[in-house]
N, C-alpha and C. Protein backbone atom coordinates (compact mmCIF):
# COMPACT_ATOMS: atom_id res chain seq x y z
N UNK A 1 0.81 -1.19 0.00
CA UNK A 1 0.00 0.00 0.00
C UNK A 1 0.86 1.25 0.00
N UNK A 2 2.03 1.47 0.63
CA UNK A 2 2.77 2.55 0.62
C UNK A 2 3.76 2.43 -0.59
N UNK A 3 3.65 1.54 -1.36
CA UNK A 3 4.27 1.91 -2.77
C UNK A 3 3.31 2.33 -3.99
N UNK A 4 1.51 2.03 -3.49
CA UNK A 4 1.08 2.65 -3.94
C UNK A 4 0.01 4.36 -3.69
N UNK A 5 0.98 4.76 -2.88
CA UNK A 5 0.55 6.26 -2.46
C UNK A 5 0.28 6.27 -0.64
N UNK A 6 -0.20 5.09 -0.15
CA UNK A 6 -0.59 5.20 1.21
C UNK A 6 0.36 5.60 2.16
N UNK A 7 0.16 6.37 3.04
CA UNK A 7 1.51 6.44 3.75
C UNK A 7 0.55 5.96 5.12
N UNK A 8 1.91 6.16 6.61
CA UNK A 8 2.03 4.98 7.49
C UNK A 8 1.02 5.56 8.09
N UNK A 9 0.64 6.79 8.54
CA UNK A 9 -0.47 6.82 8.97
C UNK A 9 -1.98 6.48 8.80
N UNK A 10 -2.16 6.33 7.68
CA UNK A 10 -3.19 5.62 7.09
C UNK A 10 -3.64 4.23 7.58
N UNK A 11 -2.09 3.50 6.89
CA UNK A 11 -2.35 2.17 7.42
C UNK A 11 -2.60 2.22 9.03
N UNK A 12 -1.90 3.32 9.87
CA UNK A 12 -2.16 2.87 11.16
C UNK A 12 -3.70 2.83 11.21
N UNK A 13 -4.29 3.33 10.58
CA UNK A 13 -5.90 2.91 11.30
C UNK A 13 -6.64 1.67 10.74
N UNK A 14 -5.73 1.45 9.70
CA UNK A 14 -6.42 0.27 9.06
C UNK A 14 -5.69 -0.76 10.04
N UNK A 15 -4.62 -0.78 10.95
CA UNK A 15 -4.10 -2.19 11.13
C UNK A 15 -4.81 -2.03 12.48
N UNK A 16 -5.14 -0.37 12.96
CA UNK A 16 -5.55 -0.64 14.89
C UNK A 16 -6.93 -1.09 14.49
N UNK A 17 -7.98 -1.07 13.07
CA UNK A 17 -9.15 -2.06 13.20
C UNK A 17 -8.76 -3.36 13.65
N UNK A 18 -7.72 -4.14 13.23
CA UNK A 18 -7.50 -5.09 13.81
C UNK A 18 -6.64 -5.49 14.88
N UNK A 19 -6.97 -4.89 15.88
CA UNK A 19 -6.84 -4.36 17.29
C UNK A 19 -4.95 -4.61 17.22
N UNK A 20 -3.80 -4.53 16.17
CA UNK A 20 -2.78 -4.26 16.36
C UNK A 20 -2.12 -3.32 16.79
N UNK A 21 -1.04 -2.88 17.65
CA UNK A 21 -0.55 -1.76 17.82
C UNK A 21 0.31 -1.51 16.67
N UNK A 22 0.93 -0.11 16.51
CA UNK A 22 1.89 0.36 15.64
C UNK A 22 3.18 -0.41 15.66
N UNK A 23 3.78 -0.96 16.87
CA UNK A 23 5.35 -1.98 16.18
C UNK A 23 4.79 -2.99 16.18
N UNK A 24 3.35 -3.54 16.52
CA UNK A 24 2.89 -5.37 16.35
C UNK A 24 2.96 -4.85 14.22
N UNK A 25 2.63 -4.14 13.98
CA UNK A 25 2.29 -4.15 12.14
C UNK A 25 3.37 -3.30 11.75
N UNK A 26 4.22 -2.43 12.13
CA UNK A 26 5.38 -2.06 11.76
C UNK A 26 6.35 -3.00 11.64
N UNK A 27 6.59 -3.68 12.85
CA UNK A 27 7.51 -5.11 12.93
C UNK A 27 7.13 -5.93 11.86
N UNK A 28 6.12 -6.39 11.17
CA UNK A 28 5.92 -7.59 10.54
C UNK A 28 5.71 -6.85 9.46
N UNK A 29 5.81 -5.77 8.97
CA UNK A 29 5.98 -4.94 7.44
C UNK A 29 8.01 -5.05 7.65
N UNK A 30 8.64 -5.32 8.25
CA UNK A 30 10.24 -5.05 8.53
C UNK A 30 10.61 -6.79 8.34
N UNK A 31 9.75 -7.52 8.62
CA UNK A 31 10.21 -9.18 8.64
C UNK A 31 10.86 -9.01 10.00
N UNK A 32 10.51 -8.39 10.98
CA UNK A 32 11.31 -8.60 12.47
C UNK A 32 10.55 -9.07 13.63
N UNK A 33 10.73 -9.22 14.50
CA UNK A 33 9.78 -9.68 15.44
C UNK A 33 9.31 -8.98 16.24
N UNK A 34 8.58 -8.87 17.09
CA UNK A 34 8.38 -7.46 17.91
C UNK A 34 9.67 -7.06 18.83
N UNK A 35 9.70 -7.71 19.27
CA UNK A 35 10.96 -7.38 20.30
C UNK A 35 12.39 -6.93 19.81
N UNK A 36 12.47 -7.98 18.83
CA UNK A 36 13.93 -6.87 17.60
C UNK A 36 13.29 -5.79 17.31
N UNK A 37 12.70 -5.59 16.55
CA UNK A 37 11.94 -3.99 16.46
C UNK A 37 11.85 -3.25 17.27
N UNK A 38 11.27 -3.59 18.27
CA UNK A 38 11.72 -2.34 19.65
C UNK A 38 12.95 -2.05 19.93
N UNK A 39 13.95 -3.25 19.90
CA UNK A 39 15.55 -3.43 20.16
C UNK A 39 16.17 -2.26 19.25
N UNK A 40 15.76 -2.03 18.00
CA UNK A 40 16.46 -1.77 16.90
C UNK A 40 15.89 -0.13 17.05
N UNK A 41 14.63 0.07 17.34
CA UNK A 41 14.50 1.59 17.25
C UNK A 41 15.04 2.19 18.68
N UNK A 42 14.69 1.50 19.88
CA UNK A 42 15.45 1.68 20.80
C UNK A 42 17.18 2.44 21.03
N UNK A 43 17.67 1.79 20.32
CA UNK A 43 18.91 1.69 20.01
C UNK A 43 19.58 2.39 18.76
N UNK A 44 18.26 3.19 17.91
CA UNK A 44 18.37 4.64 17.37
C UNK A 44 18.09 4.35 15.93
N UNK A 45 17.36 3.14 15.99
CA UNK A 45 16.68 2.55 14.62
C UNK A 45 17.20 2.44 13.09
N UNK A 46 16.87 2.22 12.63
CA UNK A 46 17.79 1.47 11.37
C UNK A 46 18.30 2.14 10.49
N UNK A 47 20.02 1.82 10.30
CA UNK A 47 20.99 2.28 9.71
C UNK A 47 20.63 3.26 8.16
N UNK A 48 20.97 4.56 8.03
CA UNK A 48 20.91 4.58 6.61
C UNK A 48 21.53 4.36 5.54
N UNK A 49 22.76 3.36 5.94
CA UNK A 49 23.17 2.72 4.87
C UNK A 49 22.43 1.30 4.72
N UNK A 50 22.25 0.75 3.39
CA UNK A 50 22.01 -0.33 3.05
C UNK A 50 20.79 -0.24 2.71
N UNK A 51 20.14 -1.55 1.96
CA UNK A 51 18.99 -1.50 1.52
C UNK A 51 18.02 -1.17 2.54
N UNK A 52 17.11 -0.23 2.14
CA UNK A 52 16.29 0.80 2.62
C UNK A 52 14.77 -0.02 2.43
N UNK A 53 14.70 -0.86 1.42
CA UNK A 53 13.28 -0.98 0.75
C UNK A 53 13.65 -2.42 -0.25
N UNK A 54 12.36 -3.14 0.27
CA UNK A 54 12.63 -4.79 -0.63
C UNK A 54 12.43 -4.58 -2.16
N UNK A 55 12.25 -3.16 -2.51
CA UNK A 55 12.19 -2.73 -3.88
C UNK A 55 13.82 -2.82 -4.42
N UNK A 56 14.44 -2.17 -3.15
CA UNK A 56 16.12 -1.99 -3.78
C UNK A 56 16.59 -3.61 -3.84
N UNK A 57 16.14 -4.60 -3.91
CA UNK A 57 17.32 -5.84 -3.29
C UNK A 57 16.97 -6.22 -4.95
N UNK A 58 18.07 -6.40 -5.38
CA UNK A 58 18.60 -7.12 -6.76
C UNK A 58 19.28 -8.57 -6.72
């Protein structure tokens, strides 16, 4: 949805219909688990080097 125009706030209301919080559906849009995901923004969240987006991986 956010490659086709939606951005994250949007989806947030579409994912809290299904009573998820923001890192339960942030985490599983990342392939991480909840707890790495907290770990990782915690800890000043993800690097801007390297692939950014499963669009960039060749």
């Amino acid at each position: 949805m956010l490659d086709l125009g939606g951005n994250i706030y949007f989806l947030a209301k579409i994912f809290s219909c299904d009573g998820l919080s923001f890192v339960q559906a942030v985490s599983t849009m990342t392939g991480m688990s909840v707890e790495d995901y907290q770990a990782m923004m915690n800890a000043g969240g993800r690097s801007p080097d390297g692939v950014r987006s499963i669009r960039d991986k060749n």
